[in-house]
Protein backbone atom coordinates (compact mmCIF):
# COMPACT_ATOMS: atom_id res chain seq x y z
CA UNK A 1 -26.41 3.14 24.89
CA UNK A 2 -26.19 0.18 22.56
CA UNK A 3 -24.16 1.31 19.10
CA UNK A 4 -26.40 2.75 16.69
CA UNK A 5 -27.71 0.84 13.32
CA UNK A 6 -26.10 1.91 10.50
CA UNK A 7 -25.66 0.96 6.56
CA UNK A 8 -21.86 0.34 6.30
CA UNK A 9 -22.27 0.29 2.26
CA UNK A 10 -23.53 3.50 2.49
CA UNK A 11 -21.01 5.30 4.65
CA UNK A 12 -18.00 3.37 2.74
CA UNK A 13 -19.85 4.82 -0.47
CA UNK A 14 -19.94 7.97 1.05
CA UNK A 15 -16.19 7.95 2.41
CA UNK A 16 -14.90 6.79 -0.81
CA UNK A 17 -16.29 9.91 -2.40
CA UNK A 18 -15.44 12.03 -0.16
CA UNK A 19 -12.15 10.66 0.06
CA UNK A 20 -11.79 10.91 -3.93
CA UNK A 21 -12.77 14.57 -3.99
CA UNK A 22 -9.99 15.14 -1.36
CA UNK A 23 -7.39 13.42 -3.19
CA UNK A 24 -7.76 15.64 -6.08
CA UNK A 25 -6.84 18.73 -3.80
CA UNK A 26 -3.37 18.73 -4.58
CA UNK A 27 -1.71 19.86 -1.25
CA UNK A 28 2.16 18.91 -2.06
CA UNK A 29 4.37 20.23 0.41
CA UNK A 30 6.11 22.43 -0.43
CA UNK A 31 4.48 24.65 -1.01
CA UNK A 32 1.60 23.07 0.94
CA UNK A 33 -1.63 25.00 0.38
CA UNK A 34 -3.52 23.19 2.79
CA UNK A 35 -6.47 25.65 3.15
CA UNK A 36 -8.44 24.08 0.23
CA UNK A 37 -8.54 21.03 1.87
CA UNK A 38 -9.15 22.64 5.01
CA UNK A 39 -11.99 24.67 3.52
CA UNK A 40 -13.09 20.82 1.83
CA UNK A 41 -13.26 19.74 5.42
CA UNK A 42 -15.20 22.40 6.86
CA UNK A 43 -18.18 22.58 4.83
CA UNK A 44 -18.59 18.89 4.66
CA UNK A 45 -18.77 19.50 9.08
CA UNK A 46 -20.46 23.23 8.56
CA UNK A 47 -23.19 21.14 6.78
CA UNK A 48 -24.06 19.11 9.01
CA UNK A 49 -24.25 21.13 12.43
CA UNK A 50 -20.71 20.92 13.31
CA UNK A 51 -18.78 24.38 14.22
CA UNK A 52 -15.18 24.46 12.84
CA UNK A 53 -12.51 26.81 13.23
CA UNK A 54 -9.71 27.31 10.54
CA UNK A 55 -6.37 29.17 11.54
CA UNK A 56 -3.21 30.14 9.26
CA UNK A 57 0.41 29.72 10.53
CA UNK A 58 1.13 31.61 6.98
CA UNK A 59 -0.63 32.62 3.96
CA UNK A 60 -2.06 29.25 2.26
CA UNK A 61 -0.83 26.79 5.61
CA UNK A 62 -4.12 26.62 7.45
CA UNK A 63 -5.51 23.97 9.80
CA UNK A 64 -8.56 22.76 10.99
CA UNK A 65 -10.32 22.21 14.27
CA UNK A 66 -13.89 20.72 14.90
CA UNK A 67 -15.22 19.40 18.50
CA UNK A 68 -18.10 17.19 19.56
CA UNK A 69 -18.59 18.64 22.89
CA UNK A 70 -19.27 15.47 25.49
CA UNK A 71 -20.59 16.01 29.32
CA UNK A 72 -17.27 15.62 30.56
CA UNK A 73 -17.42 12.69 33.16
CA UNK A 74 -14.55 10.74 31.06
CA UNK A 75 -11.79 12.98 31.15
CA UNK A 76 -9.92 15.04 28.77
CA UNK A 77 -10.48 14.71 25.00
CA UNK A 78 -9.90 12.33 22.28
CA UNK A 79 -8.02 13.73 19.85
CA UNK A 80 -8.34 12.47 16.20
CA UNK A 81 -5.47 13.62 14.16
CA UNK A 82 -4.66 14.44 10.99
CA UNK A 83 -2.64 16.10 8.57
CA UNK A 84 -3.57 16.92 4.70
CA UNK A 85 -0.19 18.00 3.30
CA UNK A 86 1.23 14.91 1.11
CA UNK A 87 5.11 14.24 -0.40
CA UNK A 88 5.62 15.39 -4.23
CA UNK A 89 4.60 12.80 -6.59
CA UNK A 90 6.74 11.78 -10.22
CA UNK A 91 3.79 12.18 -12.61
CA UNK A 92 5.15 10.31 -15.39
CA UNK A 93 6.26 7.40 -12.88
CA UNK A 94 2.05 6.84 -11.80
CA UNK A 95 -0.34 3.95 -13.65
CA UNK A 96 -3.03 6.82 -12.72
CA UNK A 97 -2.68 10.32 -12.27
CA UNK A 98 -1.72 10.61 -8.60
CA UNK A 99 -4.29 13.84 -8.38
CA UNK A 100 -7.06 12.44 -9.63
CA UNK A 101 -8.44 10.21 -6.89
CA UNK A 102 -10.11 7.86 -10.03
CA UNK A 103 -11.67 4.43 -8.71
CA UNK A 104 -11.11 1.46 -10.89
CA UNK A 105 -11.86 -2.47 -10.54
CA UNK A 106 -12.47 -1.60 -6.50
CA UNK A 107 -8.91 0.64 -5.78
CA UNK A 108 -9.07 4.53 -5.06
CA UNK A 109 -5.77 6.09 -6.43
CA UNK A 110 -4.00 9.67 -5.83
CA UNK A 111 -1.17 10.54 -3.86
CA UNK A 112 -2.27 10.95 0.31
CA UNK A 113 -4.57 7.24 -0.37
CA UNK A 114 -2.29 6.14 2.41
CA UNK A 115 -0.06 9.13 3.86
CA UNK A 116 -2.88 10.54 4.85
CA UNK A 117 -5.80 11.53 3.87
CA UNK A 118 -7.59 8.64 4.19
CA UNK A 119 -7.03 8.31 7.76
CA UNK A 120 -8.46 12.01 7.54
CA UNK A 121 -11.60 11.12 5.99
CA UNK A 122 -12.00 7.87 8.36
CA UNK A 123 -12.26 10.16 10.97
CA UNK A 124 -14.24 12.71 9.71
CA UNK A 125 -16.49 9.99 9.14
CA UNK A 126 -16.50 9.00 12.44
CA UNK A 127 -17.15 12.79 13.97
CA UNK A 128 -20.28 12.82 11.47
CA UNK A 129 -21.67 9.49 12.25
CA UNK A 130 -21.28 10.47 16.07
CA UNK A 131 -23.36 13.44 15.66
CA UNK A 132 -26.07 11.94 12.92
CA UNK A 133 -27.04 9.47 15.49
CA UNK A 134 -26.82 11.36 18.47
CA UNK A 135 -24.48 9.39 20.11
CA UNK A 136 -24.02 10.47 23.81
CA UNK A 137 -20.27 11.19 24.95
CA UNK A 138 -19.13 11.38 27.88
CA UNK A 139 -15.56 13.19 26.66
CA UNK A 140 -15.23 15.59 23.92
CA UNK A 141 -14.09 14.35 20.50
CA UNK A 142 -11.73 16.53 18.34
CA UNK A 143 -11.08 16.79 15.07
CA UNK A 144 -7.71 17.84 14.31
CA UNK A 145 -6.70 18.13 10.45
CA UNK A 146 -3.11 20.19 10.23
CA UNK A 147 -0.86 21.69 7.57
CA UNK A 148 2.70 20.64 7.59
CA UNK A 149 2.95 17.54 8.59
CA UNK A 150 5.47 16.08 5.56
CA UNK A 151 8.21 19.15 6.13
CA UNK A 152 8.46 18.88 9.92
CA UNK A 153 5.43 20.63 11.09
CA UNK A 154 6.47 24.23 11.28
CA UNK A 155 3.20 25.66 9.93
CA UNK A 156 1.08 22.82 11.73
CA UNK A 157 1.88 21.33 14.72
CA UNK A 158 4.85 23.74 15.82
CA UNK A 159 2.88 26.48 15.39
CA UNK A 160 -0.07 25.12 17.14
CA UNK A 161 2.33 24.06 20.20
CA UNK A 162 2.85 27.72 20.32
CA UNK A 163 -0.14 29.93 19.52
CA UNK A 164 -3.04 26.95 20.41
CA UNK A 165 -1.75 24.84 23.41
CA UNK A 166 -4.70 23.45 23.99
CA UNK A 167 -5.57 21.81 21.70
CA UNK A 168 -2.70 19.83 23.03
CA UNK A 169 -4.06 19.19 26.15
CA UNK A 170 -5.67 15.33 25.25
CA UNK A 171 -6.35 11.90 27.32
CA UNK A 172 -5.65 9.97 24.07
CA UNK A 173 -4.73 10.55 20.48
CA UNK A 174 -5.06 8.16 17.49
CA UNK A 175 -3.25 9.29 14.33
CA UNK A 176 -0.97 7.79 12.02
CA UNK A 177 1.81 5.93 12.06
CA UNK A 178 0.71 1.99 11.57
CA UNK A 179 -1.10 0.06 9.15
CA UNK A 180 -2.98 -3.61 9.22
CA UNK A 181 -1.86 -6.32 7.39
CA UNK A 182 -3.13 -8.55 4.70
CA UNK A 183 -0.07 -10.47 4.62
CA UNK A 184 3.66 -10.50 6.27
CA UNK A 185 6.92 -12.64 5.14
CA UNK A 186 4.82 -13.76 1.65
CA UNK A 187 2.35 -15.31 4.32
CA UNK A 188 -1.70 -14.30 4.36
CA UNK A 189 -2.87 -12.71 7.65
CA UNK A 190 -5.03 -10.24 9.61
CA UNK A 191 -3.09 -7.92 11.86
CA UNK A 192 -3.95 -4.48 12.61
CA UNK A 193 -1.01 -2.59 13.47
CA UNK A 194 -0.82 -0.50 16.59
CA UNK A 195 2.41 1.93 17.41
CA UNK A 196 2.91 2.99 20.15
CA UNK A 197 6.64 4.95 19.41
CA UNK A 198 8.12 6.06 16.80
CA UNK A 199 11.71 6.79 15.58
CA UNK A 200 13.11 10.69 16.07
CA UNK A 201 13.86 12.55 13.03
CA UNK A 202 17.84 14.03 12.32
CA UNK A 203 18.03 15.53 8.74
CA UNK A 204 21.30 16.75 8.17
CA UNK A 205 22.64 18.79 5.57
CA UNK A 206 26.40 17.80 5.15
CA UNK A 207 29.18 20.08 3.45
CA UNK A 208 32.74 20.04 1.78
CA UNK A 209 34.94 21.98 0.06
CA UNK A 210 38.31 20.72 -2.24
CA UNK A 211 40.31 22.27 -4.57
CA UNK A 212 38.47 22.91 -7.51
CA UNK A 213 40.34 22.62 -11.41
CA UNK A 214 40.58 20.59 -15.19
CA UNK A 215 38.77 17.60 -14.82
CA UNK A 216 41.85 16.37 -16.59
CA UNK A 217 43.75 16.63 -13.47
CA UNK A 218 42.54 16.20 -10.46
CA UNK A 219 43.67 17.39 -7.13
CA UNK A 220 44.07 14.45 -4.29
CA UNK A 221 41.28 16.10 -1.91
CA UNK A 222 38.52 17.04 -4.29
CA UNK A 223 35.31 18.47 -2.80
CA UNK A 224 33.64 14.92 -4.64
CA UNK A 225 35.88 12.86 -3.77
CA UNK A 226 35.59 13.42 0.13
CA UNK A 227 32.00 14.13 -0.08
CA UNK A 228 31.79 10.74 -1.61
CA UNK A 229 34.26 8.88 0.74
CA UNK A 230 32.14 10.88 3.63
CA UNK A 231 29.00 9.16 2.18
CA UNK A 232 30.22 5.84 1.95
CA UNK A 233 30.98 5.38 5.12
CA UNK A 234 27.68 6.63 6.68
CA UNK A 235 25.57 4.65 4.73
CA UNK A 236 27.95 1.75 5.36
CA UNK A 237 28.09 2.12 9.30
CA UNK A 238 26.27 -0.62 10.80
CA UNK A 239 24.38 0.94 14.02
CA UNK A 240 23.60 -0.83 17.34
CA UNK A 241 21.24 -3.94 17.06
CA UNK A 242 18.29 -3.39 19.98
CA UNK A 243 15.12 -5.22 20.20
CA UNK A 244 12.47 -2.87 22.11
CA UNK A 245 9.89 -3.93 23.98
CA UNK A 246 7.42 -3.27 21.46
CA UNK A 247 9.44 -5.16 18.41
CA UNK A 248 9.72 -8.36 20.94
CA UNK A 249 5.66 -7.93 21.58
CA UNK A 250 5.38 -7.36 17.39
CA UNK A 251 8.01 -10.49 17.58
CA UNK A 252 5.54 -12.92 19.56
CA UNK A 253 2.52 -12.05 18.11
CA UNK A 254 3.66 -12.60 14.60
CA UNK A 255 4.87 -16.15 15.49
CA UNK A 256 1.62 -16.79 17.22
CA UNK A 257 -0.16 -15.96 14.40
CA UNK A 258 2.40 -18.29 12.51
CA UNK A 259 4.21 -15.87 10.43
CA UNK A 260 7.44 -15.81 11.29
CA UNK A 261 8.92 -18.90 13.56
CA UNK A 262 9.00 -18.85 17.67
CA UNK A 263 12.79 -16.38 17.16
CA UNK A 264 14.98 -17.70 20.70
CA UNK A 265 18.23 -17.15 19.05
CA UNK A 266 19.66 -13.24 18.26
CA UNK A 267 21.59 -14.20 15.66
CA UNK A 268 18.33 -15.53 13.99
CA UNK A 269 16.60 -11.96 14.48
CA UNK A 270 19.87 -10.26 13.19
CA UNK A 271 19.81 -12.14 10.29
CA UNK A 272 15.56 -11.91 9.33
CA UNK A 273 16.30 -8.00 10.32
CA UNK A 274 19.03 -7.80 7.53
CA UNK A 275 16.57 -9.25 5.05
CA UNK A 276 13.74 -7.62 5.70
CA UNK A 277 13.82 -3.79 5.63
CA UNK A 278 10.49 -2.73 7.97
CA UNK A 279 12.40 -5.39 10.71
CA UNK A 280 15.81 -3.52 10.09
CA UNK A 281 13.88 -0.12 10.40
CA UNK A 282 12.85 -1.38 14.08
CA UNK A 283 16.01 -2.54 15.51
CA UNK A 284 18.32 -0.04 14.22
CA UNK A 285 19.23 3.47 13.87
CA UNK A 286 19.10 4.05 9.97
CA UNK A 287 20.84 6.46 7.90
CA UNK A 288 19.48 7.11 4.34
CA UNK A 289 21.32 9.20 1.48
CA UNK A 290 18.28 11.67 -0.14
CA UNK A 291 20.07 13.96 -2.21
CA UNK A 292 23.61 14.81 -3.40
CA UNK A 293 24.62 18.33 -5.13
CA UNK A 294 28.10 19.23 -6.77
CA UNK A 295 29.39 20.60 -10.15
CA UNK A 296 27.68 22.14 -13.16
CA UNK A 297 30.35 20.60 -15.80
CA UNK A 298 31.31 17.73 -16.98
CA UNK A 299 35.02 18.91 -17.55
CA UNK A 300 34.99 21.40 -14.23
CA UNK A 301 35.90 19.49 -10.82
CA UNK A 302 33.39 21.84 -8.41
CA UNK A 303 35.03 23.07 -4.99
CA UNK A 304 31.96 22.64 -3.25
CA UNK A 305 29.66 19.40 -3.18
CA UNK A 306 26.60 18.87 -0.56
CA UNK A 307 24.62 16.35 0.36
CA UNK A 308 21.73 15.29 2.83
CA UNK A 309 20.75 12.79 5.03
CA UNK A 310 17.56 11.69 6.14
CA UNK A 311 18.27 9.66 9.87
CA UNK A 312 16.11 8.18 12.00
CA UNK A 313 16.49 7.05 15.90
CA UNK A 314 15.32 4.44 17.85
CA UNK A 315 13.38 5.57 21.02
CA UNK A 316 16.24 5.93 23.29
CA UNK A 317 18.89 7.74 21.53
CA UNK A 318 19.18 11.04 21.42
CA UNK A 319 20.26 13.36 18.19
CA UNK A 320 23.32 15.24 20.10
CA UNK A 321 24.90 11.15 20.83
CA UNK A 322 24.15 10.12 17.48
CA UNK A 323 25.55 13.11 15.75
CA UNK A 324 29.32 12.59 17.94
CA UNK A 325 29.13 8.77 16.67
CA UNK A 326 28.22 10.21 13.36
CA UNK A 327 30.82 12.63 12.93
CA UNK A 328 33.23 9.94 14.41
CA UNK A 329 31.97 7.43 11.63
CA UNK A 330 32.80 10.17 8.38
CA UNK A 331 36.66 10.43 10.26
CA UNK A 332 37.27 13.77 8.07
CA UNK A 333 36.39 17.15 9.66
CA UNK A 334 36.38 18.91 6.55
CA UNK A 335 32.89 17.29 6.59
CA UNK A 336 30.37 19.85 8.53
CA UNK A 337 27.13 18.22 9.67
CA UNK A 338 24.54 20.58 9.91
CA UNK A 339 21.27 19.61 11.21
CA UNK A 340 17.99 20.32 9.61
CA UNK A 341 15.49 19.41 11.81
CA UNK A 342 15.67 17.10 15.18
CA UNK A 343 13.54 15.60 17.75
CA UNK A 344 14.25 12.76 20.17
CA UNK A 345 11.15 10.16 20.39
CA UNK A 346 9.24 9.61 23.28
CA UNK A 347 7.17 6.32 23.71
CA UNK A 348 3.53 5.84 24.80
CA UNK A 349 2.90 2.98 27.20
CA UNK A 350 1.07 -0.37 25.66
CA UNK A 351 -1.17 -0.77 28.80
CA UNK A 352 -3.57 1.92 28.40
CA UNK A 353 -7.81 1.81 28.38
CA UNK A 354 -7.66 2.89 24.61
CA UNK A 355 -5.59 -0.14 23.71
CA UNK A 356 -7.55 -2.53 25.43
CA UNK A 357 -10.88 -1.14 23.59
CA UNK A 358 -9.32 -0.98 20.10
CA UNK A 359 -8.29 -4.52 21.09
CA UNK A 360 -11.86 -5.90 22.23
CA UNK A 361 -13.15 -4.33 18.92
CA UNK A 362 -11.26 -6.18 16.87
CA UNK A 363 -12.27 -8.93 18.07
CA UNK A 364 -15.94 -8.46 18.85
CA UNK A 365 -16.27 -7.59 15.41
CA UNK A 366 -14.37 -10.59 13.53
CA UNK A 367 -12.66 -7.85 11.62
CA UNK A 368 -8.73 -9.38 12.19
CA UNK A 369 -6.44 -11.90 14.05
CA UNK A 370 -5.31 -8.66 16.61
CA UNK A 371 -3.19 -6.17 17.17
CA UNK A 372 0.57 -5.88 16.41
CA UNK A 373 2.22 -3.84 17.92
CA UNK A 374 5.16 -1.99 16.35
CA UNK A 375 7.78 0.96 15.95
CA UNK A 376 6.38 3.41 13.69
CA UNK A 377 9.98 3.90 11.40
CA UNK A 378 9.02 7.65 10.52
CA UNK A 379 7.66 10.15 12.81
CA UNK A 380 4.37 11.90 12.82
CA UNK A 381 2.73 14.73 14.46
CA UNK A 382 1.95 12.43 17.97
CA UNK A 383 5.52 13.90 18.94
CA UNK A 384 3.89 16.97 20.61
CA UNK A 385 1.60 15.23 22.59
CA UNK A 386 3.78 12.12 23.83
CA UNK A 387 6.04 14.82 24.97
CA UNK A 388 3.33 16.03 27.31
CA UNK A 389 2.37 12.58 28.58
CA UNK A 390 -0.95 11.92 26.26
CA UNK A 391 -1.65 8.67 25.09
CA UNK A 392 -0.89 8.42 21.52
CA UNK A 393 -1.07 5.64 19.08
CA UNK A 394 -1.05 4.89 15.55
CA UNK A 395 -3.65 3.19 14.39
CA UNK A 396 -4.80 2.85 10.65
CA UNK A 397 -7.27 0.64 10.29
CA UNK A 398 -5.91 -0.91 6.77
CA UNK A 399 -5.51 -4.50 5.90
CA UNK A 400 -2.60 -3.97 2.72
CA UNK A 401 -0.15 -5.95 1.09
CA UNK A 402 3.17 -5.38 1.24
CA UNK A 403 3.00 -3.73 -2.44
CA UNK A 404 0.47 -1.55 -1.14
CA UNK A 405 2.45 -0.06 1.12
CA UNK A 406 5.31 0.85 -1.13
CA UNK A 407 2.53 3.53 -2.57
CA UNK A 408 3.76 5.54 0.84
CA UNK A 409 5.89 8.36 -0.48
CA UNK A 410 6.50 6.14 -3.65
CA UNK A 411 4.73 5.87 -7.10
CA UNK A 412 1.40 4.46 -7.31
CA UNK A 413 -0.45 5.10 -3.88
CA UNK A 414 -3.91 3.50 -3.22
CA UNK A 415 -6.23 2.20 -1.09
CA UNK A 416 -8.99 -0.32 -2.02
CA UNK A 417 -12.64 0.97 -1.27
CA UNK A 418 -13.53 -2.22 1.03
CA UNK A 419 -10.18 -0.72 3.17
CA UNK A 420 -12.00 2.80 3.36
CA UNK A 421 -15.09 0.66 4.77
CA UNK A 422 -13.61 -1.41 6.86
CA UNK A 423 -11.73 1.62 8.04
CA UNK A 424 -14.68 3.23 8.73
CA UNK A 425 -16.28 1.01 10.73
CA UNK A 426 -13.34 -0.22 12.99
CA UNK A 427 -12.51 3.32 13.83
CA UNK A 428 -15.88 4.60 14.29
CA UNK A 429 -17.04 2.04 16.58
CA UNK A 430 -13.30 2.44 19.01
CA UNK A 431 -14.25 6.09 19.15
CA UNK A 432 -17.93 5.24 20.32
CA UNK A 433 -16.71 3.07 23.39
CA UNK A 434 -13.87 5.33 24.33
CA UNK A 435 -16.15 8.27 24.39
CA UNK A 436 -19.82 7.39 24.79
């Protein structure tokens, strides 16, 4: 069956109002309070035919679940994932309110735009337009839209791991975890990006004590003072240099497409790495400072300070080996590391029947110069499944600028409305030949 004829205006009209009316759901985490956006979801699906299920890991956390049943010849499911929780945003720091998912001169703004709930509505698009036109599958297609994603997942995909298995049990997965690009080194382009891996989370909380006194005289180990020293030296430690397979594929394919020049020399990549943060992010371990607590007077010196870490691990390295080069790095064992949250990453492989179709989309449709391929630097909820062998890949179907994409957990997040087409469109029609 030949793809069905549809009025892309339309749907990216549609979308974009949809997607408005979700961004004004606000679903910051914590607390969360994902079931409004869950119940959103649902009767947009409920409306149209399509039987959901919603399920609560707590009071407020709930999740959603919708399936296109298929005749099965293909396999397992396609999973399209999801999550509706977004970061806190600073009000007063926004050109727009970051809740109220107003469009102006073309741009949809409110906080989620990005990270993620317009990957959400992209693919509730898609489930719709599947069943509108009757489009034959021969797998099922789920719909996977979970609570928790932003604070680790323990009221979305931990609890689902546990108490819904599965819903784990996939051929492929497409989620988030890469963007397109518009442009790349201050040079115009067309890539969408693909990712494959992604870096494992270690948040650590660390912890001193000192003697504590008259801020007139201070004590030569003051719980500051060594908190401070302990500080400096993890965010100064420079971790190993290692160029993945995936960042030397990313590598070639930007200097094919002219971006970046043909890199045969190491000392070349070091040095682009060090000036460009989203390179460093790929070919390092990285160790960033998030918060810092100690005192509650000027004049008092406090005998406890805290502070945490937010780290983040290359596919092959493991939290327990960096934590022992960690603790070695801070040299003061008055310093306790305790961790927060962990998981080591697990990589899917490039070569898989999903990549080559989101691939042969791309270009049978005009709609970029290819795929780069990449390290996601965070980690999303495609942990679970890589884990149990599923294909999993990030795959936003954005073109953004570089400024665009400091809206991600930073002020001002937005997405133009001919993105939420485009989007739209791509995705829809890599669904249709990997399931129909």
């Amino acid at each position: 069956m030949g793809a069905p004829s549809i009025d892309w205006q339309e749907i990216q009209k549609e979308a974009v109002e949809i997607l408005a009316a979700l961004l004004r759901i606000d679903t910051t985490n914590p607390p969360g309070g994902e079931e409004a956006a869950a119940a959103f979801l649902s009767d947009i699906l409920e409306r149209e035919g399509i039987k959901t299920e919603r399920f609560d890991a707590a009071p407020g956390r709930t999740s959603l679940v919708a399936r296109l049943s298929g005749e099965g010849g293909a396999g397992k499911p396609l999973v399209l994932l999801s999550h509706t929780d977004v970061v806190p945003a600073e009000k007063d720091r926004w050109r727009e309110p970051p809740f109220s998912g107003v469009v102006k001169d073309g741009v949809l703004w409110g906080r989620g735009a990005l990270d993620m709930k317009g990957m959400a509505v992209l693919e509730l698009m898609t489930v719709l337009l599947l069943k509108r036109h009757n489009v034959p599958l021969r797998r099922d297609v789920v719909l996977l839209a979970v609570a928790d994603e932003e604070e680790a997942g323990h009221f979305g995909m931990h609890w689902i791991e546990k108490n819904r298995p599965e819903l784990l049990d996939a051929a492929f997965v497409l989620n988030e975890g890469a963007f397109g690009l518009c442009e790349f080194m201050s040079q115009p382009t067309k890539l969408f990006g693909i990712a494959p891996a992604e870096k494992g989370p270690v948040w650590l909380r660390l912890r001193t004590q000192g003697t504590p006194g008259h801020g007139s005289v201070p004590s030569a180990q003051t719980a500051t003072s060594r908190m401070a020293r302990a500080l400096d030296r993890a965010a100064g430690w420079q971790t190993e240099f290692r160029v993945l397979p995936e960042v030397r594929m990313f590598l070639e394919r930007a200097a094919a497409a002219g971006l970046i020049p043909v890199i045969q020399d190491e000392e070349l990549l070091r040095g682009m790495a060090e000036m460009n943060p989203f390179l460093r992010a790929m070919t390092r371990d990285t160790i960033s400072i998030t918060s810092m607590k100690a005192g509650y007077k000027v004049n008092v010196i406090p005998s406890e300070a805290e502070a945490t870490l937010d780290c983040r691990l290359l596919p092959g390295r493991t939290a327990e080996a960096f934590l022992a080069d960690l603790q070695k790095q801070i040299a003061d064992p008055e310093v306790t590391l305790e961790t927060i949250y962990a998981a080591d990453p697990v990589p899917t492989p490039l070569e898989s029947e999903l990549y080559d179709v989101i691939q042969a989309v791309l270009k049978d449709r005009g709609a970029g110069e290819g795929l780069l391929p990449q390290i996601c630097p965070g980690f999303t909820d495609c942990r679970q499944y890589r884990e149990r062998g599923v294909q999993s890949y990030g795959f936003i179907p954005f073109l953004l600028t570089m400024d665009d994409l400091t809206g991600v957990h930073g002020h001002n997040e937005r997405v133009s409305t001919d993105n939420v087409g485009l989007g739209c469109e791509v995705l829809f029609e890599v669904v249709r030949r990997i399931c129909a």
